[in-house]
PDB file of N, CA and C in Angstrom:
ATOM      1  N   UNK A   1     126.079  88.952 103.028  1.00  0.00           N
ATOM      2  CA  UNK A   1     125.215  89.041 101.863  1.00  0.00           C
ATOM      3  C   UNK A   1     124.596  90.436 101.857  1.00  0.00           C
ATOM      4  N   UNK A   2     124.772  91.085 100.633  1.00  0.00           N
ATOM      5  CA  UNK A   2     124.018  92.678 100.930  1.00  0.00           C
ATOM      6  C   UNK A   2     122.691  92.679 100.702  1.00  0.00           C
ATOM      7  N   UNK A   3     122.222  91.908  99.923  1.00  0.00           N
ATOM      8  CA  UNK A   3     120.492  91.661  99.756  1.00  0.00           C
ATOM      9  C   UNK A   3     120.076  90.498 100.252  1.00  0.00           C
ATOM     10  N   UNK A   4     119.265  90.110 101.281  1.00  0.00           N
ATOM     11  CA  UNK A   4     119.333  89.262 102.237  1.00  0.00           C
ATOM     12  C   UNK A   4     117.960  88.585 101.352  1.00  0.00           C
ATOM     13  N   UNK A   5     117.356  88.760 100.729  1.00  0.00           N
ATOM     14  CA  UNK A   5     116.055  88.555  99.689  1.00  0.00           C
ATOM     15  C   UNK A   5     116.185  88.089  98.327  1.00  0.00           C
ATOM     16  N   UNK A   6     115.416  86.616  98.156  1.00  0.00           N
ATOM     17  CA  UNK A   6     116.155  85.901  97.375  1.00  0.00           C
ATOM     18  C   UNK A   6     115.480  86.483  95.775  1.00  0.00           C
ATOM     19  N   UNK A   7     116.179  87.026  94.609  1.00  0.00           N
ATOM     20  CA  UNK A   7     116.019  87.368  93.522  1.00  0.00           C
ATOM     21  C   UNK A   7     114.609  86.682  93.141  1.00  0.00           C
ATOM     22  N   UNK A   8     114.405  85.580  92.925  1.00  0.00           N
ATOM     23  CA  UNK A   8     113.234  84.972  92.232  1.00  0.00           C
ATOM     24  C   UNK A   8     111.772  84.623  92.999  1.00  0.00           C
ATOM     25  N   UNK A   9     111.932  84.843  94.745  1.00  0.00           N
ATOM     26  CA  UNK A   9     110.444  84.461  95.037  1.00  0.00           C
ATOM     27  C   UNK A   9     110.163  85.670  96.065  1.00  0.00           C
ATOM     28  N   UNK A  10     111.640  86.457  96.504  1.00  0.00           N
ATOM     29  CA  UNK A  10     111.159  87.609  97.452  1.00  0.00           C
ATOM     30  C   UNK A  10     111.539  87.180  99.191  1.00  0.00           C
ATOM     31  N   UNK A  11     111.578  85.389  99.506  1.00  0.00           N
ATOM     32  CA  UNK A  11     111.377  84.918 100.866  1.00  0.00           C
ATOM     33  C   UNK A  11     113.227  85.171 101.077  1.00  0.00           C
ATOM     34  N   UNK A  12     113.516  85.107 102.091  1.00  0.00           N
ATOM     35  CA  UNK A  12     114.724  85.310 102.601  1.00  0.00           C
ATOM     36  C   UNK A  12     116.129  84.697 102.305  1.00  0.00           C
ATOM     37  N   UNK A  13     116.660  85.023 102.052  1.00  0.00           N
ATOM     38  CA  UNK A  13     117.899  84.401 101.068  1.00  0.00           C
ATOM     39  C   UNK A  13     118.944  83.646 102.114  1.00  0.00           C
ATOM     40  N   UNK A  14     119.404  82.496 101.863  1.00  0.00           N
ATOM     41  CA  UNK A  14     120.022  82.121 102.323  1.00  0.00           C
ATOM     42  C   UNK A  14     121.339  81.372 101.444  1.00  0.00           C
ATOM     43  N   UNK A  15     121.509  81.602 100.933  1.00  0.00           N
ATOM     44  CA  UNK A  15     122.338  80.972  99.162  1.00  0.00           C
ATOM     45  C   UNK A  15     123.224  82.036  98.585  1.00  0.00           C
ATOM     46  N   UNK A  16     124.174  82.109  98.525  1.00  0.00           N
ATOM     47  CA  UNK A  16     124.778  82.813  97.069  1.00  0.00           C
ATOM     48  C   UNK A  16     124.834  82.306  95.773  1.00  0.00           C
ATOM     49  N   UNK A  17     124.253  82.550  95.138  1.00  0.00           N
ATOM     50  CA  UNK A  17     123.674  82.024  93.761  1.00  0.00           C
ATOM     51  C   UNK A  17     125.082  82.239  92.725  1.00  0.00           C
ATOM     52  N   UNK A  18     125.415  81.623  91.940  1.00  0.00           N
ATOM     53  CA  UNK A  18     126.314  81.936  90.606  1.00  0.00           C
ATOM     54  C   UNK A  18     125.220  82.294  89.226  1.00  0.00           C
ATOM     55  N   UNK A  19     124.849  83.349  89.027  1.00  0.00           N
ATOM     56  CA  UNK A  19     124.269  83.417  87.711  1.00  0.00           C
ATOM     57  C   UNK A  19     124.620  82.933  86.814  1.00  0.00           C
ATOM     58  N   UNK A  20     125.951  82.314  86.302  1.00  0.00           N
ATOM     59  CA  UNK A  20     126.777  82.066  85.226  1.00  0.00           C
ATOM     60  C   UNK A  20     127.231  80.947  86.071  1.00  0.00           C
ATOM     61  N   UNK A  21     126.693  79.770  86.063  1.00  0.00           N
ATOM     62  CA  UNK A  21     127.794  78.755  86.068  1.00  0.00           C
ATOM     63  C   UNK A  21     129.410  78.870  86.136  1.00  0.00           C
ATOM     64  N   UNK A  22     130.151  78.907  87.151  1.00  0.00           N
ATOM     65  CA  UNK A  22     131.613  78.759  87.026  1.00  0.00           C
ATOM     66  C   UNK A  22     132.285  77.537  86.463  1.00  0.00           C
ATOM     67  N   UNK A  23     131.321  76.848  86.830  1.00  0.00           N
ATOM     68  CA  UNK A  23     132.222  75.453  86.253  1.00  0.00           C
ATOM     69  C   UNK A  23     133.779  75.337  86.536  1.00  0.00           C
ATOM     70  N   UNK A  24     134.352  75.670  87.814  1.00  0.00           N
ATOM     71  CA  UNK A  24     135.629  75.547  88.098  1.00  0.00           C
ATOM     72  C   UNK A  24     136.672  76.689  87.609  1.00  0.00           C
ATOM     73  N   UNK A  25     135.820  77.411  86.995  1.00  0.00           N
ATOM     74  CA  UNK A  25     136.518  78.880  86.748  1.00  0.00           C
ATOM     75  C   UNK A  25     136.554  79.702  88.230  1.00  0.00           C
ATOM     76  N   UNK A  26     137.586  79.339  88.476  1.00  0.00           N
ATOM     77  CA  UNK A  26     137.945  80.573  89.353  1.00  0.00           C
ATOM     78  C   UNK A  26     137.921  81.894  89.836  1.00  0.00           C
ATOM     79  N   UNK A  27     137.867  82.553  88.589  1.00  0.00           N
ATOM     80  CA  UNK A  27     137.670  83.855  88.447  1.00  0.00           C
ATOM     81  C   UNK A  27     135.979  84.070  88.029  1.00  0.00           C
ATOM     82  N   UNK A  28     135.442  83.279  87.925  1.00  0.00           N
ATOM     83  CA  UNK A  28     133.929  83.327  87.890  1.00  0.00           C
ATOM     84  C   UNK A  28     133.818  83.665  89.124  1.00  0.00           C
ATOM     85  N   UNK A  29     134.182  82.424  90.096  1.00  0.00           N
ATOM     86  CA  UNK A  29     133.838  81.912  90.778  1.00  0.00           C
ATOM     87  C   UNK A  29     133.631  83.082  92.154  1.00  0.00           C
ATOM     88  N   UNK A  30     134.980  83.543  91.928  1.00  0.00           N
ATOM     89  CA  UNK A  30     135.019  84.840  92.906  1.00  0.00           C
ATOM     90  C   UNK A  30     134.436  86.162  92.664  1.00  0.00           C
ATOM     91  N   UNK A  31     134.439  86.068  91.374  1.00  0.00           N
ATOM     92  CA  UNK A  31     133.212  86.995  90.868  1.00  0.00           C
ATOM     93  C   UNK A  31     132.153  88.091  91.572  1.00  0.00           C
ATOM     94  N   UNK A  32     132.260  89.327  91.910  1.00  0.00           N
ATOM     95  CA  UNK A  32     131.085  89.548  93.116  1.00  0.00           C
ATOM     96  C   UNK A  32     129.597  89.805  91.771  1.00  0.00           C
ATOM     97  N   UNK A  33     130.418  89.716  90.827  1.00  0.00           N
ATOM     98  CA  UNK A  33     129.383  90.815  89.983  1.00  0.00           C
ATOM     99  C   UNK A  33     128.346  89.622  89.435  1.00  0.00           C
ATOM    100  N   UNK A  34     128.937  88.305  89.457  1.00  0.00           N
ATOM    101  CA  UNK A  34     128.398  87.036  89.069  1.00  0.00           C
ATOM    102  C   UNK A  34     127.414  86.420  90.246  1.00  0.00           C
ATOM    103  N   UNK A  35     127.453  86.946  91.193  1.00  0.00           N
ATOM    104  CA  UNK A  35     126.554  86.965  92.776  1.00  0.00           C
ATOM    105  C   UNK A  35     125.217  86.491  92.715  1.00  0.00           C
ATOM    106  N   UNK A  36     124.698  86.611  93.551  1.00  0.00           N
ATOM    107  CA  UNK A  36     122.659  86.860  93.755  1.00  0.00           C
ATOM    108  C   UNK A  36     122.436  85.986  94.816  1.00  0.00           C
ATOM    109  N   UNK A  37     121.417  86.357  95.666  1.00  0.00           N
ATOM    110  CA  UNK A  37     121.007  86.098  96.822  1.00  0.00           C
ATOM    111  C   UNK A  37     119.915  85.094  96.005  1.00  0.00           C
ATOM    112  N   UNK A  38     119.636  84.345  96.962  1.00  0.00           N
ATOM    113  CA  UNK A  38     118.678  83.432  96.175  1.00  0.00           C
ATOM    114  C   UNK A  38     118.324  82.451  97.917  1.00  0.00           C
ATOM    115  N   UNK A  39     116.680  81.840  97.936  1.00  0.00           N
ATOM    116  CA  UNK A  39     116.748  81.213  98.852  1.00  0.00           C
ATOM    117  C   UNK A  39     117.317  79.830  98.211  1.00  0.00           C
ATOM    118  N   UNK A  40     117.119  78.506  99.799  1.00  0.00           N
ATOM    119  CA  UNK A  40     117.714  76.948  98.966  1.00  0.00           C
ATOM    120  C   UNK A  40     116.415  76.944  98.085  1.00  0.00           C
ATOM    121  N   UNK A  41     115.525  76.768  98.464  1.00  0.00           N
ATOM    122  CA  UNK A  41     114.517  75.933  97.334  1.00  0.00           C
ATOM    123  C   UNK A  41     114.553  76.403  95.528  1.00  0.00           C
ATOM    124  N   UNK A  42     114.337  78.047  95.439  1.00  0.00           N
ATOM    125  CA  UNK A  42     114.867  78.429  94.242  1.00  0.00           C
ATOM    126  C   UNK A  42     116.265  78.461  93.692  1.00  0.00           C
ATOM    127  N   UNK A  43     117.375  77.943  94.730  1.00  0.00           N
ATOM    128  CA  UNK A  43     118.547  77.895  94.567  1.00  0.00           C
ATOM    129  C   UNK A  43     118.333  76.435  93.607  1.00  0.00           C
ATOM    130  N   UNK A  44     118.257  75.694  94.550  1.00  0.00           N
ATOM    131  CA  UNK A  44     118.200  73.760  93.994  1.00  0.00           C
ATOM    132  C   UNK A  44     117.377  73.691  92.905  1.00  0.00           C
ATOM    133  N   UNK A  45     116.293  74.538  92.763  1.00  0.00           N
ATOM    134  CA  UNK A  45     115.554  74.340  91.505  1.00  0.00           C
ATOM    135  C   UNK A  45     116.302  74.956  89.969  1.00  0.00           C
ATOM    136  N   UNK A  46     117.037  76.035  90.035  1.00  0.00           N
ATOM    137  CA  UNK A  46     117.726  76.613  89.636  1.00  0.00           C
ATOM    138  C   UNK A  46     118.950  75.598  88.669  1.00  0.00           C
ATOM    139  N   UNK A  47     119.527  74.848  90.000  1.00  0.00           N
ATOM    140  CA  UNK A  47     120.447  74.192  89.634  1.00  0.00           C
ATOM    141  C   UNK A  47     120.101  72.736  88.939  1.00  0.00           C
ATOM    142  N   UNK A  48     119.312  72.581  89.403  1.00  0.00           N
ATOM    143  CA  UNK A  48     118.756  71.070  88.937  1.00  0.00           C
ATOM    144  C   UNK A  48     118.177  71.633  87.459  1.00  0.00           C
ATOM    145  N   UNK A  49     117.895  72.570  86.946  1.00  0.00           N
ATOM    146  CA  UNK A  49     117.558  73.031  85.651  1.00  0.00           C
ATOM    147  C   UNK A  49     118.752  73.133  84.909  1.00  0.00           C
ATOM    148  N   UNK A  50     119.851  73.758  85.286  1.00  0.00           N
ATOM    149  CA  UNK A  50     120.870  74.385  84.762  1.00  0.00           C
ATOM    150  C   UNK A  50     121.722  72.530  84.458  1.00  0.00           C
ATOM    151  N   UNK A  51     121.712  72.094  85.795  1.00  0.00           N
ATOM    152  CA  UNK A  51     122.303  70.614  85.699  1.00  0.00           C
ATOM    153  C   UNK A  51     121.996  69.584  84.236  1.00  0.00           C
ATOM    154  N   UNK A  52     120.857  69.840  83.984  1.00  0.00           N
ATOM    155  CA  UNK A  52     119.758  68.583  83.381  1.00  0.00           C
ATOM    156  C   UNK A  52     120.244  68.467  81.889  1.00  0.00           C
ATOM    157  N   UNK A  53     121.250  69.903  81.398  1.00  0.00           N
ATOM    158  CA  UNK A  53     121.798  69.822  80.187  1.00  0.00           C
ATOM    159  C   UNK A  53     123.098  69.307  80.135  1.00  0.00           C
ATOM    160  N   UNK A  54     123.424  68.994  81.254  1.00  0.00           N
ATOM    161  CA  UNK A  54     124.656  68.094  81.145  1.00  0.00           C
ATOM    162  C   UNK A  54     124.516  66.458  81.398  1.00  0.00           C
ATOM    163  N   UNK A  55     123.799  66.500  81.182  1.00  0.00           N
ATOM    164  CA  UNK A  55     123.552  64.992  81.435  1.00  0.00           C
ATOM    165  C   UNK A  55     124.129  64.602  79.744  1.00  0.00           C
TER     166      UNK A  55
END
């Protein structure tokens, strides 16, 4: 990971984040430019937001 510091709270990143949803896109998926360090807690919160419109 080159930025070890998670984008949204600053505490230590442990996550590679997808900014863009891949949704099974592949080429998202591998994406470096689609990246971001992110810790779990803003990771899961993240996703559980992004999730909640697919319901």
């Amino acid at each position: 990971m080159n930025n070890p510091i998670c984008v949204k709270c600053g505490r230590v990143a442990d996550v590679v984040d997808h900014i863009k949803p891949h949704k099974g896109d592949k080429r998202l998926f591998w994406s470096q430019s689609n990246w971001q360090s992110m810790c779990s807690p803003c990771h899961n919160a993240k996703t559980a937001k992004e999730d909640m419109g697919s319901w």
